[in-house]
Protein backbone atom coordinates (compact mmCIF):
# COMPACT_ATOMS: atom_id res chain seq x y z
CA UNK A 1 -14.48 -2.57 0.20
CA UNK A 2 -14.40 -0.04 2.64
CA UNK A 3 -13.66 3.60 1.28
CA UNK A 4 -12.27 6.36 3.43
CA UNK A 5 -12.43 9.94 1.62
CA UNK A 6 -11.34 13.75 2.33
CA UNK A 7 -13.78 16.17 2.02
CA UNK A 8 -14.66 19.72 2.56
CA UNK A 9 -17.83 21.05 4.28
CA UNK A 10 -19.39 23.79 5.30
CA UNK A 11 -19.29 23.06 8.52
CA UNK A 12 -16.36 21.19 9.52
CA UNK A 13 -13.74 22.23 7.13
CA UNK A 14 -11.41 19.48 5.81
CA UNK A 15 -12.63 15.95 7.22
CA UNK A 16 -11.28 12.25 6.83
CA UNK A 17 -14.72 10.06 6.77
CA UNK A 18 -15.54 6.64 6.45
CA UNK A 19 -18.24 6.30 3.39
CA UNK A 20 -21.32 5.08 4.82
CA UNK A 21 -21.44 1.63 2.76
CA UNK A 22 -18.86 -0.01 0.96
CA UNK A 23 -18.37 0.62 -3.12
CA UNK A 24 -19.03 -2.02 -5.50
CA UNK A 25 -19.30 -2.90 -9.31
CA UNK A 26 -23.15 -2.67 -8.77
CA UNK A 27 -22.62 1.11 -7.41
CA UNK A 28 -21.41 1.88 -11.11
CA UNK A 29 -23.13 3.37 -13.86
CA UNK A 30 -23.07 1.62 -17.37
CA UNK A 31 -19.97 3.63 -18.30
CA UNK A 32 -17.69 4.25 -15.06
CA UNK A 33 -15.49 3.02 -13.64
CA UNK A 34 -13.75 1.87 -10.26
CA UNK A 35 -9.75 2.43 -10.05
CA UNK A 36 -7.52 1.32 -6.90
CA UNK A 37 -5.46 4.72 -6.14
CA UNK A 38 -1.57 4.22 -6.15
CA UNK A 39 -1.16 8.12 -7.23
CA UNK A 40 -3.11 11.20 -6.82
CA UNK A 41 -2.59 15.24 -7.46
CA UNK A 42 -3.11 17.75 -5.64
CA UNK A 43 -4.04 21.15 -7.71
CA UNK A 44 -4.34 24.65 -6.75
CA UNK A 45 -8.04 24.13 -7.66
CA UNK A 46 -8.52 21.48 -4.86
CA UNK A 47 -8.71 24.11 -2.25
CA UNK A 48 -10.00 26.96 -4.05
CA UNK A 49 -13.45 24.79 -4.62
CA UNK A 50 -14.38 25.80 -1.12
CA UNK A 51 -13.71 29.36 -1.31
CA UNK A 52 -16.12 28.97 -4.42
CA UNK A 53 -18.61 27.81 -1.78
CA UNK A 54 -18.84 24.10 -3.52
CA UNK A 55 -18.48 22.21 -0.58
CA UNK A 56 -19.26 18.11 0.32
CA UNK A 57 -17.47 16.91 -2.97
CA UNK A 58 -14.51 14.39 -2.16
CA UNK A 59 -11.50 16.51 -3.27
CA UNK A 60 -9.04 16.01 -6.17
CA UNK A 61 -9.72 14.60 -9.37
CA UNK A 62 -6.29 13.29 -10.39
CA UNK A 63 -5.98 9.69 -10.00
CA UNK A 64 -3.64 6.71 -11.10
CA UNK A 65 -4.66 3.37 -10.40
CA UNK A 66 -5.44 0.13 -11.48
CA UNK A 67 -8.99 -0.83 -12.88
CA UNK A 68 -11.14 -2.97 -10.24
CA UNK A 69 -14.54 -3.07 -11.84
CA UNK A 70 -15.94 -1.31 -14.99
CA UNK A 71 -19.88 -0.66 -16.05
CA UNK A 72 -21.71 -2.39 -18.28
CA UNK A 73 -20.89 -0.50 -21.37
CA UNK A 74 -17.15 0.03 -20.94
CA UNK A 75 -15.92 -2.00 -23.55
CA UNK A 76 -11.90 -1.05 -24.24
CA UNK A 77 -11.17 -1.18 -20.07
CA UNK A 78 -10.65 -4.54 -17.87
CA UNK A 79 -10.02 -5.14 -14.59
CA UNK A 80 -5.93 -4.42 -13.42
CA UNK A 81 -5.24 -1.81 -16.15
CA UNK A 82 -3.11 0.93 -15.33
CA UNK A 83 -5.06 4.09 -16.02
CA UNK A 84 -5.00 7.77 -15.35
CA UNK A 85 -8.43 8.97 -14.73
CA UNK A 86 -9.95 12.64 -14.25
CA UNK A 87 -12.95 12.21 -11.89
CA UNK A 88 -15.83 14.88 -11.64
CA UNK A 89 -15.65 17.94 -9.44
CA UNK A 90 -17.31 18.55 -6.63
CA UNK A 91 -19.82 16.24 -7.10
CA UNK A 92 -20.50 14.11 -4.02
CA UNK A 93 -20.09 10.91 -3.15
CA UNK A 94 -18.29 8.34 -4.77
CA UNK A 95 -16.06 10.73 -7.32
CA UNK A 96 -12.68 12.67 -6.45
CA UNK A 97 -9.30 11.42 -6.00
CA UNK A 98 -8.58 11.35 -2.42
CA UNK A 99 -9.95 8.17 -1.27
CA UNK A 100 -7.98 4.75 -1.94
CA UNK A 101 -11.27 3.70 -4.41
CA UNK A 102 -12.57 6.49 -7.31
CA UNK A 103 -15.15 6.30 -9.24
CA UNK A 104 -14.75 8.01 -12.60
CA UNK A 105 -15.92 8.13 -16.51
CA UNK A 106 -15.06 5.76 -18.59
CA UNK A 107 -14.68 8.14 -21.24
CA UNK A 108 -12.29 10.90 -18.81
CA UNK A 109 -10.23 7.68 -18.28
CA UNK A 110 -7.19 6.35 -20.14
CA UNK A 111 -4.95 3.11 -20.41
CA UNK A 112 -1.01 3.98 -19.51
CA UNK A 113 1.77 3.17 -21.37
CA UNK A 114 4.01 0.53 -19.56
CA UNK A 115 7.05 3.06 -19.61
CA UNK A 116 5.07 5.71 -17.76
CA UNK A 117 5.03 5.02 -13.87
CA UNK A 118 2.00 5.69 -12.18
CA UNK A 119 3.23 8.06 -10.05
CA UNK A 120 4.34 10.04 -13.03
CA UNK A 121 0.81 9.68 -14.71
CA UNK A 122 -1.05 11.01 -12.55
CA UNK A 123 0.25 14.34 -13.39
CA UNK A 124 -1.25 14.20 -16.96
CA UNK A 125 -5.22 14.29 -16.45
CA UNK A 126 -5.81 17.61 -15.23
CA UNK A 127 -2.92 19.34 -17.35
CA UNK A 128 -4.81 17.42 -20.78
CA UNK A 129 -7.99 18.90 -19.84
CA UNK A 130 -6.57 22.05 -19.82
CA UNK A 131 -4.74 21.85 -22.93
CA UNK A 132 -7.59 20.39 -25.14
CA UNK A 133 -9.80 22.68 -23.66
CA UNK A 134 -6.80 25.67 -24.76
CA UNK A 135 -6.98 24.53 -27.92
CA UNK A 136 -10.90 23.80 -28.47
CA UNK A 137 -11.43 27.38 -27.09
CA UNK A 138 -8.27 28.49 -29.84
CA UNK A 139 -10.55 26.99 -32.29
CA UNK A 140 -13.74 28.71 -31.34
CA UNK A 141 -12.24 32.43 -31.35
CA UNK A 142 -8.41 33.11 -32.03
CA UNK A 143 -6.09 35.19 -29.71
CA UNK A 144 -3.05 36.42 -30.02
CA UNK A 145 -1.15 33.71 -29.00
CA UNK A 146 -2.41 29.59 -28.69
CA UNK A 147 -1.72 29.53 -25.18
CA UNK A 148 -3.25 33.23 -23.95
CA UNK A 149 -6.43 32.20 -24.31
CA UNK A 150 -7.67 35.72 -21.72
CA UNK A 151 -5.60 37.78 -24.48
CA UNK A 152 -8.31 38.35 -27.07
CA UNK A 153 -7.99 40.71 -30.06
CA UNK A 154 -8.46 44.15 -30.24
């Protein structure tokens, strides 16, 4: 299958290319995966990433789709699940969310509940990351409050 993607460079700024071969359940490692887009996000973090100076990632990370292919070790994904997925950052070729194909981690994806739409869903990968990581970082040194985790006490 033919993937287009958006990207950032250095050079060009934002660009819509054609990848330069076609994805396929061979292109996956033993615990990815390959979901068909229907949803993606958009985060303030999508265009900060540049500004950062990481550039040539495909952008967004966000994704709701249905499974096409998973690696040889992904055991409790099939093909045509719905799933949320949260892809790596700005990481080159075949991750990021805004392409009609993503690659992702099998273990940064998740099976959605039939009463969740996908276009819903796709709002919840980014927004868990940051809560679990809220409360793992809670866990590690207390603040004040749960959720001011850059008010630390005095």
């Amino acid at each position: 299958m033919v993937n287009k993607s958006v990207r950032v460079t250095k050079a060009k700024g934002a660009v819509v290319e054609t990848q330069p071969k076609a994805f396929s359940a061979s292109d996956l490692e033993a615990n990815e995966v390959l979901i068909k887009n229907v949803a993606v996000a958009s985060n303030p973090k999508d265009w900060k990433l540049a500004s950062y100076g990481m550039y040539e990632g495909i952008e967004g990370n966000d994704v709701a789709g249905h499974i096409e292919a998973v690696g040889s070790d992904v055991k409790d994904l099939k093909k045509s699940d719905r799933v949320v997925a949260f892809t790596r950052m700005a990481s080159g070729g075949k991750y990021g969310a805004y392409q009609p194909y993503t690659v992702a981690p099998a273990w940064t994806t998740a099976k959605l509940a039939d009463n969740v739409s996908l276009e819903d869903g796709f709002t919840l990968p980014l927004a868990g990351v940051g809560g679990k990581q809220t409360v793992l970082d809670e866990a590690k040194e207390p603040t004040r409050g749960i959720m001011s985790a850059s008010v630390k006490p005095s």
